[in-house]
N, C-alpha and C. Protein backbone atom coordinates (compact mmCIF):
# COMPACT_ATOMS: atom_id res chain seq x y z
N UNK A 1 -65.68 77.81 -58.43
CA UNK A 1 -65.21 76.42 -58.43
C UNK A 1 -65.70 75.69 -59.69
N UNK A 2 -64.81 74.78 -60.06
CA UNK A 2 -65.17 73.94 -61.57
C UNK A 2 -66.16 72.95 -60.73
N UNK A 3 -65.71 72.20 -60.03
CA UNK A 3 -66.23 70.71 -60.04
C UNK A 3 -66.52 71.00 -57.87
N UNK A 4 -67.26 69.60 -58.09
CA UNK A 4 -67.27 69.35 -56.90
C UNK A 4 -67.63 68.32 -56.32
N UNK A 5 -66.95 67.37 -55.42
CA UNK A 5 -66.71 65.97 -55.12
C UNK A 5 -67.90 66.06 -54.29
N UNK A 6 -68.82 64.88 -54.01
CA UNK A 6 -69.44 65.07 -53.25
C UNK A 6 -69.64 63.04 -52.07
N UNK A 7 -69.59 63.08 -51.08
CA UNK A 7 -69.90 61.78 -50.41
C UNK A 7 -71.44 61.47 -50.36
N UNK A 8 -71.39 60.61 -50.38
CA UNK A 8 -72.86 59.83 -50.75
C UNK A 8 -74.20 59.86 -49.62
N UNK A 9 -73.20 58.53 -48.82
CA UNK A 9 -73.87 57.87 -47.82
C UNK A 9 -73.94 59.46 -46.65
N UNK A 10 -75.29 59.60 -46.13
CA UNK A 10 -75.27 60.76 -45.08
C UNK A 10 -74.93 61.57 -45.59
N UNK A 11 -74.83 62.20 -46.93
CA UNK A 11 -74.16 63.59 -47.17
C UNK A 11 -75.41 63.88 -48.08
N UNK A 12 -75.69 63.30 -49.47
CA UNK A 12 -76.69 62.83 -50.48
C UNK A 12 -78.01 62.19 -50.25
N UNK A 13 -78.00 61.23 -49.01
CA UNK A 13 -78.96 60.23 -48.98
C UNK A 13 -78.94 59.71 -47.32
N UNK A 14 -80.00 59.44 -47.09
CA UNK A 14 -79.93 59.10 -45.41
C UNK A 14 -80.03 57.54 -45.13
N UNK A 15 -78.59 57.37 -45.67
CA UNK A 15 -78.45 55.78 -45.75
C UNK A 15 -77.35 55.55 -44.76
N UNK A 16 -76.92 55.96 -44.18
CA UNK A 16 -75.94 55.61 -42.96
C UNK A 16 -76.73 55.10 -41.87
N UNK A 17 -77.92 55.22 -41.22
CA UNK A 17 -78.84 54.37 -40.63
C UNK A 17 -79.16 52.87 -41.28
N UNK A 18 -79.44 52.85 -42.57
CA UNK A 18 -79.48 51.73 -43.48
C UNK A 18 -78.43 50.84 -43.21
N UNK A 19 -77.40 51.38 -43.54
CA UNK A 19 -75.89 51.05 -43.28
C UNK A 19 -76.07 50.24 -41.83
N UNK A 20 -76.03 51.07 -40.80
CA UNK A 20 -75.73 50.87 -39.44
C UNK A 20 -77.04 49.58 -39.53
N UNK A 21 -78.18 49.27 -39.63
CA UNK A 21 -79.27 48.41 -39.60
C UNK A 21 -79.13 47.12 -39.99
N UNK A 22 -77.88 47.59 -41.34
CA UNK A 22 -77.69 45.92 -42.08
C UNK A 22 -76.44 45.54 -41.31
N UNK A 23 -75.77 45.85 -40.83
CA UNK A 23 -74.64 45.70 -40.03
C UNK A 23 -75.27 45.20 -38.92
N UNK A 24 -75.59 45.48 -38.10
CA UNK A 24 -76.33 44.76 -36.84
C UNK A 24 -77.32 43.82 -37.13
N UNK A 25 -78.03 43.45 -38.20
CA UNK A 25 -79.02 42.42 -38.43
C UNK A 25 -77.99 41.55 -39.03
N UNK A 26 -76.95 41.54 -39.90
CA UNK A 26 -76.12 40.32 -40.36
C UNK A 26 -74.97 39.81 -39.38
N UNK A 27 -74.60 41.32 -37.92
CA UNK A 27 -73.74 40.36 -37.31
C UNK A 27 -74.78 39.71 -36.16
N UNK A 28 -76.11 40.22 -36.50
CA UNK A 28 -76.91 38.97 -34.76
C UNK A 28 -77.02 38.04 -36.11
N UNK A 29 -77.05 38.02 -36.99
CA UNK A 29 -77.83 36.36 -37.67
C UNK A 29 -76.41 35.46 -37.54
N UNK A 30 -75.14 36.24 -37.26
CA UNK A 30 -73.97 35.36 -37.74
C UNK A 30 -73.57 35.16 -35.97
N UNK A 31 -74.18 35.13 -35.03
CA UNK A 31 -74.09 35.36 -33.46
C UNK A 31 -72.42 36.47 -33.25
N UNK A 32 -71.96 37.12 -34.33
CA UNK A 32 -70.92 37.91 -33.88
C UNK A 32 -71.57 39.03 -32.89
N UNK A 33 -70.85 39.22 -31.89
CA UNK A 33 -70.70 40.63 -30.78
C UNK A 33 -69.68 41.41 -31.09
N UNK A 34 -69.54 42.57 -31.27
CA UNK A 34 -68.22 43.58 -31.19
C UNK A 34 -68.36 43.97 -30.05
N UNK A 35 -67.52 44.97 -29.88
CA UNK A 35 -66.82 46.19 -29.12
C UNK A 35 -67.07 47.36 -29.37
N UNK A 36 -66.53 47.33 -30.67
CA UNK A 36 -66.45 48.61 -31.58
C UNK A 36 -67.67 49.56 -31.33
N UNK A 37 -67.67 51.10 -31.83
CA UNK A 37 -68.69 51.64 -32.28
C UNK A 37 -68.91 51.57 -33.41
N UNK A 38 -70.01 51.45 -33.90
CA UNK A 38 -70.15 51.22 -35.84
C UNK A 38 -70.11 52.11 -36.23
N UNK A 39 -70.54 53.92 -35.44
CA UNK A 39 -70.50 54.84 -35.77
C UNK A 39 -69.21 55.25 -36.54
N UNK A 40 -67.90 54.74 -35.78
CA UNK A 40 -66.58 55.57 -36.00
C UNK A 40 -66.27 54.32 -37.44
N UNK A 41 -66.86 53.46 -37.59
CA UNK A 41 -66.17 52.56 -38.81
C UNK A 41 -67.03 53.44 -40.05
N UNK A 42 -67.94 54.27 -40.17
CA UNK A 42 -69.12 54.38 -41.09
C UNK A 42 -68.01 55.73 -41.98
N UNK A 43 -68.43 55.39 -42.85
CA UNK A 43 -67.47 56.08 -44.25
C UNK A 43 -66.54 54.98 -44.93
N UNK A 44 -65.94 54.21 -43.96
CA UNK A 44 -65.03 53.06 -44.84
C UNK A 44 -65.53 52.28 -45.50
N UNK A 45 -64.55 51.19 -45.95
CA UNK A 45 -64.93 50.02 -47.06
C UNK A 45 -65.46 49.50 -46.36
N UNK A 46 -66.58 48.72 -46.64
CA UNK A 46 -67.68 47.50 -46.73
C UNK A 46 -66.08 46.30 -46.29
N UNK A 47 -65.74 46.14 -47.33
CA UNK A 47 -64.93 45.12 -46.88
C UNK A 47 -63.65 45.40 -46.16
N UNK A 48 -63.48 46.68 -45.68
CA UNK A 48 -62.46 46.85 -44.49
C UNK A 48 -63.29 46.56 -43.28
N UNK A 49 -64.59 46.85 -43.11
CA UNK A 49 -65.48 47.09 -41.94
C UNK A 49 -65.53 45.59 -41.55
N UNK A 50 -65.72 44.70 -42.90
CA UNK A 50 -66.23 42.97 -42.51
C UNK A 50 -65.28 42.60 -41.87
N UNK A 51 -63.81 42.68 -42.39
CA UNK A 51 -62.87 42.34 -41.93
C UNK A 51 -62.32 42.24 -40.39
N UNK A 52 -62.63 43.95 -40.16
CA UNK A 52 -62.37 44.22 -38.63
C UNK A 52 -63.45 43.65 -37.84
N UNK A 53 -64.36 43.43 -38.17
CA UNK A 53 -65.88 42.66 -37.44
C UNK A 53 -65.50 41.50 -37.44
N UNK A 54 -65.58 40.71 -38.10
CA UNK A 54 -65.35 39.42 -38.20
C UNK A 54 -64.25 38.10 -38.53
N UNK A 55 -62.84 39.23 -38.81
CA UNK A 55 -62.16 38.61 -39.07
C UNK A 55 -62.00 37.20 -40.01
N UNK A 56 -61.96 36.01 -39.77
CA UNK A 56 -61.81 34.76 -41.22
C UNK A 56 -63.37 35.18 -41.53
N UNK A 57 -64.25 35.03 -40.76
CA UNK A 57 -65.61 35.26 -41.11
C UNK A 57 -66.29 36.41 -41.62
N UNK A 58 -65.25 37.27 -42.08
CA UNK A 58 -65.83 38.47 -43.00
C UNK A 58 -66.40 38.23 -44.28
N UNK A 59 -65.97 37.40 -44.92
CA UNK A 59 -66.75 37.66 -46.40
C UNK A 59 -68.19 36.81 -46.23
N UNK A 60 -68.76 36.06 -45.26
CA UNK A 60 -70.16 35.76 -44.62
C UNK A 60 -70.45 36.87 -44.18
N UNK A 61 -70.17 37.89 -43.60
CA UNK A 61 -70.63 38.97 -42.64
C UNK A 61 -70.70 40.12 -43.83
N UNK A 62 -69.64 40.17 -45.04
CA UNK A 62 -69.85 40.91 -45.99
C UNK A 62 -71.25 40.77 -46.85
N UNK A 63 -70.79 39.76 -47.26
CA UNK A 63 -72.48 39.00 -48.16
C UNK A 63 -73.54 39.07 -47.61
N UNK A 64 -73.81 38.87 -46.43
CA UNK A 64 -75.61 39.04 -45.87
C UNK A 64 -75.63 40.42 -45.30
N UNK A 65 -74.33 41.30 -44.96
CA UNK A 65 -74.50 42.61 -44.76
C UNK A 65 -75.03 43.30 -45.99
N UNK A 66 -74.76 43.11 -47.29
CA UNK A 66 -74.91 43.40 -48.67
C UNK A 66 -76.31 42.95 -49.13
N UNK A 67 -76.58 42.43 -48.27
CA UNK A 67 -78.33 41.47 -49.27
C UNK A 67 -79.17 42.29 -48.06
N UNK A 68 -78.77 42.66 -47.21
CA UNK A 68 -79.70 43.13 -46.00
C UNK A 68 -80.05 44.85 -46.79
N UNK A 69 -78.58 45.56 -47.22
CA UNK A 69 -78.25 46.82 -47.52
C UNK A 69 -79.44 47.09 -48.49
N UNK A 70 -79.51 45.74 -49.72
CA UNK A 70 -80.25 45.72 -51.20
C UNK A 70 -81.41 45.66 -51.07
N UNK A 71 -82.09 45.26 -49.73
CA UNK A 71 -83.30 45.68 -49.03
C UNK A 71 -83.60 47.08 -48.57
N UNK A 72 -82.99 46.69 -47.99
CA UNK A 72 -83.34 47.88 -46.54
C UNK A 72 -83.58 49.54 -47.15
N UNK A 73 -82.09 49.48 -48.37
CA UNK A 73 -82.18 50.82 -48.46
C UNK A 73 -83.59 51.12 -49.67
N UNK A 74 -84.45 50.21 -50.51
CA UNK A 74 -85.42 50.89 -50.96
C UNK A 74 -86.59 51.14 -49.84
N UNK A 75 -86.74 50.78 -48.95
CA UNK A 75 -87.40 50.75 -47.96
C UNK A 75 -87.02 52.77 -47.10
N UNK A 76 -86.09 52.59 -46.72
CA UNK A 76 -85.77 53.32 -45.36
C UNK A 76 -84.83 54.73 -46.27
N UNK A 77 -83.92 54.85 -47.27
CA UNK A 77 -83.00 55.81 -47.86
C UNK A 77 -84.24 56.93 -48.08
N UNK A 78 -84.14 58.33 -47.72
CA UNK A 78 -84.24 59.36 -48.99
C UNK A 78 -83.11 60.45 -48.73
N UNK A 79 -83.41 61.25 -49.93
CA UNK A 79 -82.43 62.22 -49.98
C UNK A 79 -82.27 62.90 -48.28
N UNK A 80 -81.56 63.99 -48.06
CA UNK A 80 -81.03 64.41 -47.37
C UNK A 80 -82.16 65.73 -47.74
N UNK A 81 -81.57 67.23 -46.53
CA UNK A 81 -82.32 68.16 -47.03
C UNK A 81 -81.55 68.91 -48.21
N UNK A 82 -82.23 69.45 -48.90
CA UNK A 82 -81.68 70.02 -49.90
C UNK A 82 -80.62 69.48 -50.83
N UNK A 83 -80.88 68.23 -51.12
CA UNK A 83 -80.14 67.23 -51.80
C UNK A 83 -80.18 67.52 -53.13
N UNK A 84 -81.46 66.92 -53.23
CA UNK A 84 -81.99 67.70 -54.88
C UNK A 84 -81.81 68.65 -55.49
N UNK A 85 -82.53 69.63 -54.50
CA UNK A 85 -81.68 70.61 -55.25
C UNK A 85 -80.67 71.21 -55.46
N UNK A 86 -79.60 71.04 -54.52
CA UNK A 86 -78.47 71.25 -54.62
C UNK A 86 -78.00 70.26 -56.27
N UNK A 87 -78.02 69.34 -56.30
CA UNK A 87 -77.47 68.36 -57.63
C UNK A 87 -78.56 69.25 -58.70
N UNK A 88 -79.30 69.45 -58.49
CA UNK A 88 -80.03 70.28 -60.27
C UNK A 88 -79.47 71.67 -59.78
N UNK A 89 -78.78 72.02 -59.09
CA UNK A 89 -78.70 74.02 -58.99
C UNK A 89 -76.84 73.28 -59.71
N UNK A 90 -76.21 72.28 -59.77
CA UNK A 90 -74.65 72.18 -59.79
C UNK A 90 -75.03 71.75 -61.43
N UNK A 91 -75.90 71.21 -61.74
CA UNK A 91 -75.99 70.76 -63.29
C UNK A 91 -76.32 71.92 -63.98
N UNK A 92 -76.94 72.49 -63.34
CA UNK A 92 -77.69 73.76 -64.15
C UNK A 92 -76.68 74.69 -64.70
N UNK A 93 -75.72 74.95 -63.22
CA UNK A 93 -74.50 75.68 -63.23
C UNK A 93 -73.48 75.19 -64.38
N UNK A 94 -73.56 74.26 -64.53
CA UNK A 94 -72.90 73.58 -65.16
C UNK A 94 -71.17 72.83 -64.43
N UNK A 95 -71.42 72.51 -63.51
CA UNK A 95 -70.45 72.52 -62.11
C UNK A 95 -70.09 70.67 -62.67
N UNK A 96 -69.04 70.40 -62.40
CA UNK A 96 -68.83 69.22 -62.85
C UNK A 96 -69.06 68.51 -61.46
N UNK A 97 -69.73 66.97 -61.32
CA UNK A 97 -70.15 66.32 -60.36
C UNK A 97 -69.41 65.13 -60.21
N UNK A 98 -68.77 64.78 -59.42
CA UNK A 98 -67.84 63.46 -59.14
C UNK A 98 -68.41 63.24 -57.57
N UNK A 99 -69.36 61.46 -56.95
CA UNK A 99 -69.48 61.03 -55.95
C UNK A 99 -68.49 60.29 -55.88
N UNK A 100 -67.65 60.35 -54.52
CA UNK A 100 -66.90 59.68 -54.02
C UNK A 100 -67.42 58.56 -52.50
N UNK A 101 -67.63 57.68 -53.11
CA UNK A 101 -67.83 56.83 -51.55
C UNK A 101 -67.62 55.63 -51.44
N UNK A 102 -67.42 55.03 -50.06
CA UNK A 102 -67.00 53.70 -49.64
C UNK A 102 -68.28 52.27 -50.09
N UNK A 103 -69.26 53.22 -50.12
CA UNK A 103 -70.27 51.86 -50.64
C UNK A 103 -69.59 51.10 -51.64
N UNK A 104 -70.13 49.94 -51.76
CA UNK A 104 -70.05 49.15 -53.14
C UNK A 104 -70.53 49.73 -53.98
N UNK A 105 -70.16 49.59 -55.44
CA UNK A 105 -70.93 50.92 -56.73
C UNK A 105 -72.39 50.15 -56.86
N UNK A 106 -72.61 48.91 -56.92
CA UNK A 106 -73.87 48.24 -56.97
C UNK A 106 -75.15 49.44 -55.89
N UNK A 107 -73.94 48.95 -54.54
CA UNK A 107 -75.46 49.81 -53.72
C UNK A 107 -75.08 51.35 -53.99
N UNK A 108 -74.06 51.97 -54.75
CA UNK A 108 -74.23 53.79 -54.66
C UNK A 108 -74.91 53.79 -55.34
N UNK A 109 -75.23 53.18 -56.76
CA UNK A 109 -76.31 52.99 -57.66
C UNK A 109 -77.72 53.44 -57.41
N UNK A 110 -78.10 52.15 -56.68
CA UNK A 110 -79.69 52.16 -56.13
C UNK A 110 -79.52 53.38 -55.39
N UNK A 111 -78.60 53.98 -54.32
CA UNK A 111 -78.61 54.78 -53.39
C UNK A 111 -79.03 56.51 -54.33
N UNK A 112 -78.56 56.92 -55.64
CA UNK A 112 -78.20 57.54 -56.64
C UNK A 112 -79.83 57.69 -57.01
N UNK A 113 -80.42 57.08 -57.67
CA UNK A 113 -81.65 56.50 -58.29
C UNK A 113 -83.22 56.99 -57.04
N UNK A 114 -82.47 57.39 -55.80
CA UNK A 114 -83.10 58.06 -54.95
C UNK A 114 -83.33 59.12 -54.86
N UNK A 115 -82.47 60.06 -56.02
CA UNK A 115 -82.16 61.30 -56.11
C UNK A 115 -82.46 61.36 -57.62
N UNK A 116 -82.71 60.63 -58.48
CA UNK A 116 -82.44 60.63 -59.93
C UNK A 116 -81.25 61.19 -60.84
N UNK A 117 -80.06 60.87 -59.85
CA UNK A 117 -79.16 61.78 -59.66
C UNK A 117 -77.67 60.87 -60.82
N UNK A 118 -77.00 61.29 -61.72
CA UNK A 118 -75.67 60.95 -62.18
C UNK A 118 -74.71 61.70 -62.17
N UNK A 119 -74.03 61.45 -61.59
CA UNK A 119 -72.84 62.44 -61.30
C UNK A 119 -71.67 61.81 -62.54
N UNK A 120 -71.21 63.01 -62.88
CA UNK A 120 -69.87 62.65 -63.98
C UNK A 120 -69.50 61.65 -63.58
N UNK A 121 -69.27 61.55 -62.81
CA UNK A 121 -67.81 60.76 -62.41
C UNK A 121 -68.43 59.92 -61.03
N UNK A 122 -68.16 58.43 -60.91
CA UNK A 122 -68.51 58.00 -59.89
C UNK A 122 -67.44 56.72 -59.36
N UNK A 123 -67.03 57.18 -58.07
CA UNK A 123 -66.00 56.12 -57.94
C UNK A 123 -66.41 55.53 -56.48
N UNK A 124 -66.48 53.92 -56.08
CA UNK A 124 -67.33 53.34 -54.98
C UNK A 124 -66.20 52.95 -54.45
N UNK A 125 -66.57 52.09 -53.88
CA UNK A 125 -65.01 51.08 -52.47
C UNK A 125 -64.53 50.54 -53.20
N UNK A 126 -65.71 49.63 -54.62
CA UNK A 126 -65.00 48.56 -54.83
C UNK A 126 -63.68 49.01 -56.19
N UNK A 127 -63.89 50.19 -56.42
CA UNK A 127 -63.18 50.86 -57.49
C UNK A 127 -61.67 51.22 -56.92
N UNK A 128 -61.43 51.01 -55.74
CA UNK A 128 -60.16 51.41 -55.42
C UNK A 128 -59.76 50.55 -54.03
N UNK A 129 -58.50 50.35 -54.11
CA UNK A 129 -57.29 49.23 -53.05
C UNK A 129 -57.89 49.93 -51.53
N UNK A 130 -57.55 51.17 -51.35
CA UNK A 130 -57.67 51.81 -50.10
C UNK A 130 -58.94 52.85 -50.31
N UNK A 131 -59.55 52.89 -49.38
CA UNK A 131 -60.76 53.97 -49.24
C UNK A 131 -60.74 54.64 -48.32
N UNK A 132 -61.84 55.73 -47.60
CA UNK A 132 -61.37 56.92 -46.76
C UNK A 132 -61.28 56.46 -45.55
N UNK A 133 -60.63 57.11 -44.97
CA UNK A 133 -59.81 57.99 -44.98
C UNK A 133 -58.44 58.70 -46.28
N UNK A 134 -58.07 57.61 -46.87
CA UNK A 134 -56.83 57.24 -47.55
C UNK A 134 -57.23 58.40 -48.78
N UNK A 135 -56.57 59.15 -49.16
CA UNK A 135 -56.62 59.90 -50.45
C UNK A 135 -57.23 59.20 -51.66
N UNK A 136 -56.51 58.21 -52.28
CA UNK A 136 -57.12 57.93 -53.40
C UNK A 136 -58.27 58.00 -53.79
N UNK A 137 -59.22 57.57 -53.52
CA UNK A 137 -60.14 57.75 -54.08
C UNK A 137 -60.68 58.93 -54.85
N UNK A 138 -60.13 59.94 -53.92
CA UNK A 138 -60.50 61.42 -53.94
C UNK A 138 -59.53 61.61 -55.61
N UNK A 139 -58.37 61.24 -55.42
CA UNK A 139 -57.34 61.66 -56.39
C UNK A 139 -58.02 60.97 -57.48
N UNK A 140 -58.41 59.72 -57.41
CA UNK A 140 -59.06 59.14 -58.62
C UNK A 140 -60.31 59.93 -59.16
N UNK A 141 -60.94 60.41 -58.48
CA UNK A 141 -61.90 61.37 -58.85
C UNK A 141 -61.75 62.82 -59.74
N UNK A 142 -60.67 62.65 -58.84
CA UNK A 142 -59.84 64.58 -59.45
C UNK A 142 -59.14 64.60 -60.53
N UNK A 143 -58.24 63.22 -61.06
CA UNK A 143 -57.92 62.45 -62.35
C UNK A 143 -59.14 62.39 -63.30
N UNK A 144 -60.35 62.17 -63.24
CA UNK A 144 -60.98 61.86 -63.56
C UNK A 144 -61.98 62.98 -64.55
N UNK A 145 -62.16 63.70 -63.32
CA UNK A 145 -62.32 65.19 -63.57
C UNK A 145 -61.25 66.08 -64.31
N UNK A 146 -60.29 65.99 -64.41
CA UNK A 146 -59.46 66.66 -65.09
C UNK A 146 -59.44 67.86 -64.25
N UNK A 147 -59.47 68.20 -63.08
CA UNK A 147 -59.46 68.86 -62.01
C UNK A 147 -58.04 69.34 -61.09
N UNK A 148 -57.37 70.41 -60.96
CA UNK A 148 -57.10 70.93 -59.82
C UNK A 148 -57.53 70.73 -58.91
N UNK A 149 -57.29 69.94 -57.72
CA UNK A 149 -57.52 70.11 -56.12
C UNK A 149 -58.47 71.63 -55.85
N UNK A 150 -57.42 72.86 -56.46
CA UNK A 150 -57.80 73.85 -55.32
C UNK A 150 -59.12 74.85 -56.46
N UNK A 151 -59.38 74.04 -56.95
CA UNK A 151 -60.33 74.55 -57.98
C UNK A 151 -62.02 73.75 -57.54
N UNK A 152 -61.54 72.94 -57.11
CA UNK A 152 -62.60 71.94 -56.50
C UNK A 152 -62.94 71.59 -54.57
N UNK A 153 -64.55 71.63 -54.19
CA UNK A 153 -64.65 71.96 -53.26
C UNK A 153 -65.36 70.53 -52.83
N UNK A 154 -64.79 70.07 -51.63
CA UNK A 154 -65.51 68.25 -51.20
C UNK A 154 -66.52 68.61 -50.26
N UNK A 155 -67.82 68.41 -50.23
CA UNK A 155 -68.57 67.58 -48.93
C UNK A 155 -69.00 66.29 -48.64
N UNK A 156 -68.94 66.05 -46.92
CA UNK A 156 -69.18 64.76 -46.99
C UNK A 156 -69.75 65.26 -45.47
N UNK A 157 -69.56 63.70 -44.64
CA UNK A 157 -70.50 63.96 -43.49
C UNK A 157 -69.54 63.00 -42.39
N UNK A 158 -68.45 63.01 -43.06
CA UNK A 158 -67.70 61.71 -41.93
C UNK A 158 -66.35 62.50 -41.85
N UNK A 159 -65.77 62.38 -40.59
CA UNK A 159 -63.82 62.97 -40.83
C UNK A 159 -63.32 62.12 -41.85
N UNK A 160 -63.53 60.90 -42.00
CA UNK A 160 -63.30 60.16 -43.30
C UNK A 160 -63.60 61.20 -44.44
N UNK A 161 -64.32 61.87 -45.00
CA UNK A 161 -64.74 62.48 -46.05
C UNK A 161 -63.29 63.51 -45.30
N UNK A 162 -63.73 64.50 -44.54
CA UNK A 162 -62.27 65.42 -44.27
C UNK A 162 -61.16 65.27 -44.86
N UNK A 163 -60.45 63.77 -43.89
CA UNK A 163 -59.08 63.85 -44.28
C UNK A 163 -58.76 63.59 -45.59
N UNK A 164 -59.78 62.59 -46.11
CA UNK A 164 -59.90 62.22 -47.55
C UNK A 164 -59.15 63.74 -48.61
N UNK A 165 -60.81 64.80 -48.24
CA UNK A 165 -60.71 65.70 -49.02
C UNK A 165 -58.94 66.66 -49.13
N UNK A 166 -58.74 66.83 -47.77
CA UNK A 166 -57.75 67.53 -47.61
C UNK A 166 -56.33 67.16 -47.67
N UNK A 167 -56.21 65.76 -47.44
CA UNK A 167 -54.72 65.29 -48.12
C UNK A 167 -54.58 64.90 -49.62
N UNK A 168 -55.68 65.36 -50.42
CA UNK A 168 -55.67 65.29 -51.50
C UNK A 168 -55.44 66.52 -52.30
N UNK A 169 -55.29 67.40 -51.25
CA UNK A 169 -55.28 69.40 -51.96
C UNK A 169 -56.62 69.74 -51.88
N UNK A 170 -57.22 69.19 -51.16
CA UNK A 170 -58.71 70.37 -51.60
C UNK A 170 -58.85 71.23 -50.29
N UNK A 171 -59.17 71.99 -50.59
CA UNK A 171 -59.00 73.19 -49.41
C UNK A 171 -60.64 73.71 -49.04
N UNK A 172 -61.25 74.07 -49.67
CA UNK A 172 -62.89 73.96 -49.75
C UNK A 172 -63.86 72.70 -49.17
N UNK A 173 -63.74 72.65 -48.13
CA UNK A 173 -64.33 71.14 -47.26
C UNK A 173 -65.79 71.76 -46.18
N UNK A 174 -66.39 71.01 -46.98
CA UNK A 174 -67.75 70.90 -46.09
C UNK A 174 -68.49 69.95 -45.15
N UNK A 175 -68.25 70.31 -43.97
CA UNK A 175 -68.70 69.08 -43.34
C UNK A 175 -70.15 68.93 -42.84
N UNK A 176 -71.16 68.23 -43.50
CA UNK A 176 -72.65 68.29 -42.90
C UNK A 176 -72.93 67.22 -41.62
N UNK A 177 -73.55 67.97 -40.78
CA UNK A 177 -73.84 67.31 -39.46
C UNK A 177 -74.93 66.64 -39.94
N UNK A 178 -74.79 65.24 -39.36
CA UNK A 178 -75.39 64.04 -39.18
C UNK A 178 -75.66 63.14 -38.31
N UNK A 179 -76.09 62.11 -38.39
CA UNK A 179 -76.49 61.15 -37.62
C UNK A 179 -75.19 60.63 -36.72
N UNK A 180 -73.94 60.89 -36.91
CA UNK A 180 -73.17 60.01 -36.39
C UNK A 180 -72.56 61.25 -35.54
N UNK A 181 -71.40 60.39 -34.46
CA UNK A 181 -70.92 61.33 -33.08
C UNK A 181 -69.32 61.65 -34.08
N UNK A 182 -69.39 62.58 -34.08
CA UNK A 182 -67.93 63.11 -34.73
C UNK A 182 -67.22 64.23 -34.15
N UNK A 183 -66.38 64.52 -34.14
CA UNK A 183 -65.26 65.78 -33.12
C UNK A 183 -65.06 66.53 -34.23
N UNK A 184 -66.07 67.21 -34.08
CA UNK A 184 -66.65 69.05 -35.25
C UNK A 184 -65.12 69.99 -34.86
N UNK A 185 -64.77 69.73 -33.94
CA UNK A 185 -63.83 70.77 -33.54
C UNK A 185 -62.25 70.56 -34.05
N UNK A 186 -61.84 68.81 -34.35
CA UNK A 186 -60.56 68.24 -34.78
C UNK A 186 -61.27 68.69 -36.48
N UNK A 187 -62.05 68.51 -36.71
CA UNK A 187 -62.09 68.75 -38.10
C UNK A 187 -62.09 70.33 -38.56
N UNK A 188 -62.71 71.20 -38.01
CA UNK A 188 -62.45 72.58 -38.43
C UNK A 188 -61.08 73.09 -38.11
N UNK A 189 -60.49 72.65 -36.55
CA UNK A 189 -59.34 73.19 -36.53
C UNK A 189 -58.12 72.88 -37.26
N UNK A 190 -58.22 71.19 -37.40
CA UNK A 190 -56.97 70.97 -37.91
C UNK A 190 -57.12 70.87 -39.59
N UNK A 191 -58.48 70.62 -40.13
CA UNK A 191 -58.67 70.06 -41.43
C UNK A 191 -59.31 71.84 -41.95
N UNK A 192 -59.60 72.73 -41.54
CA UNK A 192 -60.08 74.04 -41.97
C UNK A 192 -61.21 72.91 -42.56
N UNK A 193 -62.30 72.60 -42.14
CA UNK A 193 -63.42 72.08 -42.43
C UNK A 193 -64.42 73.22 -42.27
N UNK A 194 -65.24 73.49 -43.24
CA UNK A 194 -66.84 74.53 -42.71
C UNK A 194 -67.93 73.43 -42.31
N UNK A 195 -68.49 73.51 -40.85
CA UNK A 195 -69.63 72.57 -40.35
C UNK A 195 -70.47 73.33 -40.77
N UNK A 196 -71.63 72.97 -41.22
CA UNK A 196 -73.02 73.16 -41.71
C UNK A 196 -74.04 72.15 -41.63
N UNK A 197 -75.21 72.62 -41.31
CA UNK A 197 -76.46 72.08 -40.69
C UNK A 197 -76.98 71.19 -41.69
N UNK A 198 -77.43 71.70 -42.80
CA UNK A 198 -77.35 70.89 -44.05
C UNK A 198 -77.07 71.34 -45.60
N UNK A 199 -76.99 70.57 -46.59
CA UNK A 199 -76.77 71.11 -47.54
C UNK A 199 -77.10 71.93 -48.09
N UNK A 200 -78.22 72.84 -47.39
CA UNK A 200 -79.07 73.72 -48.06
C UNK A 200 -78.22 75.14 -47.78
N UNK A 201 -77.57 75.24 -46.90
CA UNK A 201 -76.15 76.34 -46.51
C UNK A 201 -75.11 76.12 -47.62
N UNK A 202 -74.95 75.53 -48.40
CA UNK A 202 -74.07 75.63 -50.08
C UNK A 202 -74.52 76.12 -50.79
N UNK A 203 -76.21 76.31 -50.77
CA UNK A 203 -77.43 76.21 -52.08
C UNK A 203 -77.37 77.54 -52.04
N UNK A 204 -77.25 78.42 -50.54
CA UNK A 204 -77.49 79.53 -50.02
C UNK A 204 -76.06 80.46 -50.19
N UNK A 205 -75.15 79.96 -50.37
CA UNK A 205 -73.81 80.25 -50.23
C UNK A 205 -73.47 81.80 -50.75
């Protein structure tokens, strides 16, 4: 494989708890209650998520969700297992690196800087109209890269990362088990997804 896309949040860095923390501390300060599970919103846009939470009152629920995030995550983020080294065994290789994720690029940044990590190519929520599930992003990445789809292999940690990867042509999909409740079984069967424990099963490959 030339290149390889990789998702950030929960895949790279154990910031999807972070995530889930600033989300519930900015909707009790704003007295919003959901319904929802936050679990099944986690991979999307920041500002698709405010939206469906809070409706007129999303870009308040966006902004103190965002100042909570710029905390929280130097506090609570580190890498994942075998994070590190997986990103110095793909540089070494000389493997081209493109992160794809729904964060804002501000927080993939700090999130990045946890890992000492730059990936070629880095494209956030706020870099594109639609985010994952939705292809683009992925395609903007693979543009980017100067990449073939089937030359290039995605992991992430959400069916968001899945469908992402696979309606974009990538056929090589890794899905790492995480913190969140996901249907392992809609993703291998229908998306030919490989589940793996953690990233250290790529390193090993």
């Amino acid at each position: 494989m030339n290149a390889v896309i990789l998702d950030l949040d929960g895949t790279l860095v154990t910031t999807v708890k972070v995530h889930r923390m600033a989300w519930e501390l900015a909707l009790k300060d704003l007295g919003i209650k959901i319904s929802v599970d936050l679990d099944k919103l986690m991979g999307r846009k920041t500002e698709e998520i405010a939206k469906l939470l809070a409706k007129d009152r999303w870009k308040e629920l966006y902004e103190r969700k965002n100042a909570y995030f710029d905390n929280l995550v130097k506090i609570y983020a580190k890498p994942t297992p075998c994070a590190i080294d997986l990103v110095n065994k793909l540089k070494k290789e000389k493997v081209k690196t493109a992160v794809v994720t729904s964060s804002l690029r501000r927080s993939a940044i700090e999130s990045l800087k946890i890992l000492n990590f730059e990936p070629d190519i880095l494209v956030a929520g706020d870099d594109v109209k639609k985010g994952k599930p939705d292809p683009e992003p992925v395609l903007k990445a693979l543009s980017l890269l100067g990449e073939d789809p089937r030359n290039v292999f995605g992991v992430g940690d959400t069916l968001q990362d899945v469908i992402a990867y696979y309606n974009s042509g990538i056929r090589e999909i890794y899905l790492v088990k995480g913190d969140l409740k996901i249907d392992y079984d809609e993703a291998m069967k229908k998306y030919n997804a490989k589940v793996i424990e953690t990233l250290c099963c790529i390193i090993n490959h």
